[in-house]
C-alpha atoms as a PDB file:
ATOM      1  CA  UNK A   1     -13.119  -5.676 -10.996  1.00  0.00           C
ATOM      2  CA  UNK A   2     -16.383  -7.944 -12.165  1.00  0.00           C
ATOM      3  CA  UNK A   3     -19.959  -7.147 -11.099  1.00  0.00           C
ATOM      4  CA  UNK A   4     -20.407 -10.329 -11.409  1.00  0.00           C
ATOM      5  CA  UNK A   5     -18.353 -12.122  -8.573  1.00  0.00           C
ATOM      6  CA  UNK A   6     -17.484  -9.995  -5.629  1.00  0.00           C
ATOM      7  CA  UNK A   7     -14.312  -8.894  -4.701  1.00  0.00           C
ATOM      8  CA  UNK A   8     -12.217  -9.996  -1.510  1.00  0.00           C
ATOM      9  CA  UNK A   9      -9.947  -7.294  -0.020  1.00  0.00           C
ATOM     10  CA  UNK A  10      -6.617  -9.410   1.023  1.00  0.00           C
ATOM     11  CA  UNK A  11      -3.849  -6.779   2.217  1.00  0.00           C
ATOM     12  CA  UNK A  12      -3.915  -2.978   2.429  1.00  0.00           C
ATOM     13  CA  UNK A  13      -2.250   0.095   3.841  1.00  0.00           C
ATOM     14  CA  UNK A  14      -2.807   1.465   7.167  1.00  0.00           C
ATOM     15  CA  UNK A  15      -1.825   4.867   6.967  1.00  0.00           C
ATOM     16  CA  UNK A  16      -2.157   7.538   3.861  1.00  0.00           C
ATOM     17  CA  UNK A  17       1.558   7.947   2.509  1.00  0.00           C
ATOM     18  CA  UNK A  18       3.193  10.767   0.495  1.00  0.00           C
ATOM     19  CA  UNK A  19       4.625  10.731  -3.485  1.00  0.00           C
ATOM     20  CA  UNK A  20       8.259  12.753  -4.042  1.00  0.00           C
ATOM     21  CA  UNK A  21      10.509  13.092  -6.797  1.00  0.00           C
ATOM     22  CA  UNK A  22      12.027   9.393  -5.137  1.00  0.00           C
ATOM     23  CA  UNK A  23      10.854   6.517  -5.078  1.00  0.00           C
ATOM     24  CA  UNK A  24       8.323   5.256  -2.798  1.00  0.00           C
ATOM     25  CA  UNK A  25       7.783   1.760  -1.240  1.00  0.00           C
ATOM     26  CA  UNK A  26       5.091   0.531   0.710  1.00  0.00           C
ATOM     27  CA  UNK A  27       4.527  -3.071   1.829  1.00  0.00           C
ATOM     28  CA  UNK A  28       1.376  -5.853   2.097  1.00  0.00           C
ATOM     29  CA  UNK A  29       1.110  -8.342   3.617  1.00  0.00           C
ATOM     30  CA  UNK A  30      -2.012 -11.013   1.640  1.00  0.00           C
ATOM     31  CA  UNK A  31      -3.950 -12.959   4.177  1.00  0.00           C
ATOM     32  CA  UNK A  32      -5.333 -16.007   2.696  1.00  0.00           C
ATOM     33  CA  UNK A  33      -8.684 -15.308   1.494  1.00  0.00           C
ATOM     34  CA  UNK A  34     -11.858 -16.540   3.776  1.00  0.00           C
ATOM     35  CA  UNK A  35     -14.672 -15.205   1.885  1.00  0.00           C
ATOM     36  CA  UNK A  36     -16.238 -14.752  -1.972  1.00  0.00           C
ATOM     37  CA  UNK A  37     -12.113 -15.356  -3.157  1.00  0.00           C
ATOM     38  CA  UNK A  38     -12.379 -18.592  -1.485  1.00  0.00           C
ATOM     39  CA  UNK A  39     -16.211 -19.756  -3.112  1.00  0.00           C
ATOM     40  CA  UNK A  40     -14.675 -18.604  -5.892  1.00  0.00           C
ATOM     41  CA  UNK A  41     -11.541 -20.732  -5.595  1.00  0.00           C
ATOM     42  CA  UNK A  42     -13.228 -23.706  -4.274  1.00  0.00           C
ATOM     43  CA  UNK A  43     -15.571 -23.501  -7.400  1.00  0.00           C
ATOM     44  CA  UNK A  44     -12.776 -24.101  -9.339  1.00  0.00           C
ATOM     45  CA  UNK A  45     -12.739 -20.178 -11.425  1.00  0.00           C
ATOM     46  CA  UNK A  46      -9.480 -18.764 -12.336  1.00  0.00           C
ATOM     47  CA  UNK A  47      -8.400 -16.219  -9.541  1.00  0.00           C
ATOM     48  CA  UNK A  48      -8.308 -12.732 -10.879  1.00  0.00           C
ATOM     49  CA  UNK A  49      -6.067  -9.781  -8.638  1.00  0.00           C
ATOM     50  CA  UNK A  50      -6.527  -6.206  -8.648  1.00  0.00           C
ATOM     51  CA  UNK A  51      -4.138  -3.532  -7.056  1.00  0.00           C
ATOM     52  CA  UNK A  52      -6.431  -0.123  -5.683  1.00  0.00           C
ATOM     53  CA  UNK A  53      -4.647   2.713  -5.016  1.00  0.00           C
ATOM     54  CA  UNK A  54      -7.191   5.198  -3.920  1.00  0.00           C
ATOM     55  CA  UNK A  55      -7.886   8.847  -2.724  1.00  0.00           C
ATOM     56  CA  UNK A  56      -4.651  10.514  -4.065  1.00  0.00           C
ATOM     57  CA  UNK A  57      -4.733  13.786  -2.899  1.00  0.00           C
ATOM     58  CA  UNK A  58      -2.736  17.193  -4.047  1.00  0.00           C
ATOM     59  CA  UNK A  59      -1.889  19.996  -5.734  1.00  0.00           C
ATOM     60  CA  UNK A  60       0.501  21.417  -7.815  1.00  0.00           C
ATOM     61  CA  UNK A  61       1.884  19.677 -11.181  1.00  0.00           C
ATOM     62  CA  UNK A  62       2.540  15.842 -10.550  1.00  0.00           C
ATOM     63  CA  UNK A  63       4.677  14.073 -12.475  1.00  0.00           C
ATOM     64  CA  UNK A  64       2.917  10.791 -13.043  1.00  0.00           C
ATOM     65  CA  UNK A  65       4.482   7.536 -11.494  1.00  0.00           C
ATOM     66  CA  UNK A  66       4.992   3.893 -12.515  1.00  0.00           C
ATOM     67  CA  UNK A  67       4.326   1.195  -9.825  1.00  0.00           C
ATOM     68  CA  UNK A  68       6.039  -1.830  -9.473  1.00  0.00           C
ATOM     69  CA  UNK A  69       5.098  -4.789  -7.718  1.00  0.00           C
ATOM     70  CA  UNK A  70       7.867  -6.902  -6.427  1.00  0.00           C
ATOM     71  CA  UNK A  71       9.591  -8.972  -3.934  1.00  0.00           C
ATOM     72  CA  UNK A  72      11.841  -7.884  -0.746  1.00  0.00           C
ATOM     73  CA  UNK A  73      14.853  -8.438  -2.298  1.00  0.00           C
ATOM     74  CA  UNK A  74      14.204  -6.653  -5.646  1.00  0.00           C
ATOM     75  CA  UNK A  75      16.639  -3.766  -5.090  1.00  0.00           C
ATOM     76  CA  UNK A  76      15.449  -1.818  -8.374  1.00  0.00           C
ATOM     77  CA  UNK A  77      12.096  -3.043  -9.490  1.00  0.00           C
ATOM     78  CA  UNK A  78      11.732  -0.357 -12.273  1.00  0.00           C
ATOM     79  CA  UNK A  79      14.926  -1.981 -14.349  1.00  0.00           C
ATOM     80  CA  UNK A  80      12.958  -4.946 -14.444  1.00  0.00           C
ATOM     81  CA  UNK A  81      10.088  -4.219 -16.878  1.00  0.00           C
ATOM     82  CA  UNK A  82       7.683  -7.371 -16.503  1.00  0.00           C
ATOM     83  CA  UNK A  83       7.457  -6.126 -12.719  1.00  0.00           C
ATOM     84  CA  UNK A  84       5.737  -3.109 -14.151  1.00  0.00           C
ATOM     85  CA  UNK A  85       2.070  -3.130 -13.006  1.00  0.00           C
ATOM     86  CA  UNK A  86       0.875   0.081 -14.752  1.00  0.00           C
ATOM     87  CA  UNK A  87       1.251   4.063 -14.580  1.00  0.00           C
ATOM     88  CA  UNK A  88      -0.502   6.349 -12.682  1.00  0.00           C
ATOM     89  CA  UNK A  89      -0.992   8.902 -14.155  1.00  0.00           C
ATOM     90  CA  UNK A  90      -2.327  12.227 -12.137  1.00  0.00           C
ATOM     91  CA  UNK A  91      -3.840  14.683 -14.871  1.00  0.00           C
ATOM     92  CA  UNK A  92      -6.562  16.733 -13.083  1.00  0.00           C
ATOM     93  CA  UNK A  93      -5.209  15.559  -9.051  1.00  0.00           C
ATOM     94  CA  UNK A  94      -5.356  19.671  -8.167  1.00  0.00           C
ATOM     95  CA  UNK A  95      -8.989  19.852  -9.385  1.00  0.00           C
ATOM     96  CA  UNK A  96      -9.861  15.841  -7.946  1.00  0.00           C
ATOM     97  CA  UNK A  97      -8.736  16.841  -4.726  1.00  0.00           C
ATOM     98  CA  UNK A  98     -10.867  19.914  -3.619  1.00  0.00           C
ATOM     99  CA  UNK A  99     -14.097  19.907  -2.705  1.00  0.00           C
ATOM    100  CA  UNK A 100     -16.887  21.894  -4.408  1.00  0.00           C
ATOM    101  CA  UNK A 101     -19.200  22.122  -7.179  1.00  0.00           C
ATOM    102  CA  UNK A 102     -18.919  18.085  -8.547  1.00  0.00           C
ATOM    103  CA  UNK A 103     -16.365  17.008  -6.600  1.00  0.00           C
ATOM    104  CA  UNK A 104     -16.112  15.141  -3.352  1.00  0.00           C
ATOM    105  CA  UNK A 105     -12.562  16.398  -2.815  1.00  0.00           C
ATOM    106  CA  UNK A 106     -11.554  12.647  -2.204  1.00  0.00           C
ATOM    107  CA  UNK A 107      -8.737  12.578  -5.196  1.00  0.00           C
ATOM    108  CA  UNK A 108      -8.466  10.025  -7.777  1.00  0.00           C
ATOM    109  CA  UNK A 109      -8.712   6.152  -7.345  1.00  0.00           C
ATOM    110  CA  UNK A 110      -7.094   3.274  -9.761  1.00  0.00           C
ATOM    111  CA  UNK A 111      -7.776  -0.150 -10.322  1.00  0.00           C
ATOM    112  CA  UNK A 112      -4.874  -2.245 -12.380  1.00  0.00           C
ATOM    113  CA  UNK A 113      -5.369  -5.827 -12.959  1.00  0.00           C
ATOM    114  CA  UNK A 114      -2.416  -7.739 -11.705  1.00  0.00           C
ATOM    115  CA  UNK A 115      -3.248 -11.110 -12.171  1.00  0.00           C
ATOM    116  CA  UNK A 116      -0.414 -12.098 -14.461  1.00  0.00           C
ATOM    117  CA  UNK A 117       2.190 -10.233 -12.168  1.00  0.00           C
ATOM    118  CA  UNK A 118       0.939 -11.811  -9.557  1.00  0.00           C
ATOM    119  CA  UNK A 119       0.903 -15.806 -11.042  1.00  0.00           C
ATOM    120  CA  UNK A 120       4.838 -14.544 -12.263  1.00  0.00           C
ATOM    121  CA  UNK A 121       6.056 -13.327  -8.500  1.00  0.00           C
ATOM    122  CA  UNK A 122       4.524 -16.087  -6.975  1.00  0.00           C
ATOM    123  CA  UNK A 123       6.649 -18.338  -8.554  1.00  0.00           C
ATOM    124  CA  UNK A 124       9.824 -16.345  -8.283  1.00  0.00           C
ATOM    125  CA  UNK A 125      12.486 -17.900  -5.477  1.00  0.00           C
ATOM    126  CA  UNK A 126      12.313 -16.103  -2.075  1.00  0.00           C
ATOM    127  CA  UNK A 127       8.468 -15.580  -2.447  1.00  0.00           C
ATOM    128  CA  UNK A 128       7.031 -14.007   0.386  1.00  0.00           C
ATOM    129  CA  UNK A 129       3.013 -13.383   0.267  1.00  0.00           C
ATOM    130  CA  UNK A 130       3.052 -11.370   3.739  1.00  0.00           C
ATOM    131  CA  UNK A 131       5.744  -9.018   2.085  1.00  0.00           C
ATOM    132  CA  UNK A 132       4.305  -8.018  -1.498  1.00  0.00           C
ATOM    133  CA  UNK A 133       6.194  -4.605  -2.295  1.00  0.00           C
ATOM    134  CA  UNK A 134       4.357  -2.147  -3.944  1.00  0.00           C
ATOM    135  CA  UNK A 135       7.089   0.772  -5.820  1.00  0.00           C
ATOM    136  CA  UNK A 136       5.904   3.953  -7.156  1.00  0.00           C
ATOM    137  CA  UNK A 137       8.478   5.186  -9.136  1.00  0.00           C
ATOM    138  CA  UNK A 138       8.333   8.927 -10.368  1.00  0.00           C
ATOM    139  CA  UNK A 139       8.570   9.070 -14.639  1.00  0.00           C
ATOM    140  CA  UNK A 140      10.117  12.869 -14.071  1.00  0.00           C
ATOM    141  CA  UNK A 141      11.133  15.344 -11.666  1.00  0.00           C
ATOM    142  CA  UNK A 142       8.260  17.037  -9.529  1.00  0.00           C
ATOM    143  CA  UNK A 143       7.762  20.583  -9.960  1.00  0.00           C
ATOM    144  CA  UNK A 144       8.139  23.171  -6.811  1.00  0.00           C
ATOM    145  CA  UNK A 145       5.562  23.076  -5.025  1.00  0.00           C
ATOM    146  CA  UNK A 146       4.100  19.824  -5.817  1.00  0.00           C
ATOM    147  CA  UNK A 147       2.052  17.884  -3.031  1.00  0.00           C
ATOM    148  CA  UNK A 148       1.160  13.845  -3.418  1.00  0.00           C
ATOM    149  CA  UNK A 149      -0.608  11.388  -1.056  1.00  0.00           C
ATOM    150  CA  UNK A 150      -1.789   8.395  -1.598  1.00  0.00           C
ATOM    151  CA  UNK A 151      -4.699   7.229   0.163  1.00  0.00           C
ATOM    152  CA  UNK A 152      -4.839   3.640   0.851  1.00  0.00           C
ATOM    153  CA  UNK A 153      -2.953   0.901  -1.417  1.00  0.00           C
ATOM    154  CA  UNK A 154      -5.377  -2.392  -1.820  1.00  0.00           C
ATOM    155  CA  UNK A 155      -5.215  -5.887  -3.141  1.00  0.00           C
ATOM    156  CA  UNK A 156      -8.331  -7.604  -4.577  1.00  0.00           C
ATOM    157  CA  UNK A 157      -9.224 -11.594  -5.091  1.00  0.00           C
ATOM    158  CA  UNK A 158     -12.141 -12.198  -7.382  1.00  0.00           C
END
């Protein structure tokens, strides 16, 4: 995300969600952007799109997790490896997430730039922009014990 041109949030979770040895599947829905994405697009400069996932909370040994962006009817995103929008990877989540000496306690936050993904699914057949999947799939087994939540999942329009 550029310091230069601000950012326009366009879809986002409502509610924090949890990470398991399965995988998980959220859904956006993009509004149609009405402030600095717009400028930007009406100034003719080449739309840039950035995924968030923030404040992911836990404890225990995570397993990190590949996340997927895809349509509705993409039954198994993960075969399908140009859907692939990056890994999250979740070294240091136990420390990240409580509060003390350094630390906020709020987790740790991502950024992925997903412009290319984006320009590709938009021109897939059965596009939906109020329907953007978002799949977090898990790259091993969780160990006992193991806690995950996810914050808040974001899209961004520079």
């Amino acid at each position: 995300m550029s310091s230069e041109h601000p950012c326009e949030m366009v879809a986002a979770t409502q509610e924090p969600f949890p990470l398991t040895s399965r995988d998980a599947t959220i859904s956006l829905s993009i509004e149609k952007p009405t402030g600095p994405a717009l400028q930007a697009q009406t100034a003719g400069r080449p739309r840039q799109v950035y995924l968030r996932v923030e404040r992911v909370t836990g404890k225990g040994v995570p397993p990190g997790y590949e996340i997927y962006l895809h349509a509705t009817g993409e039954d198994h995103p993960g075969r399908r490896e140009e859907l692939c929008a990056g890994v999250l990877p979740l070294f240091g989540l136990d420390k990240a997430s409580r509060q003390g000496t350094g630390h906020a306690g709020t987790g740790l936050h991502y950024v992925f730039d997903v412009t290319e993904l984006m320009a590709l699914l938009e021109r897939e057949p059965g596009w939906d922009p109020k329907d953007l999947r978002v799949t977090f799939v898990p790259r091993r087994q969780a160990k006992p014990g193991t806690e995950i939540r996810v914050g808040r999942v974001s899209l961004y329009y520079e």
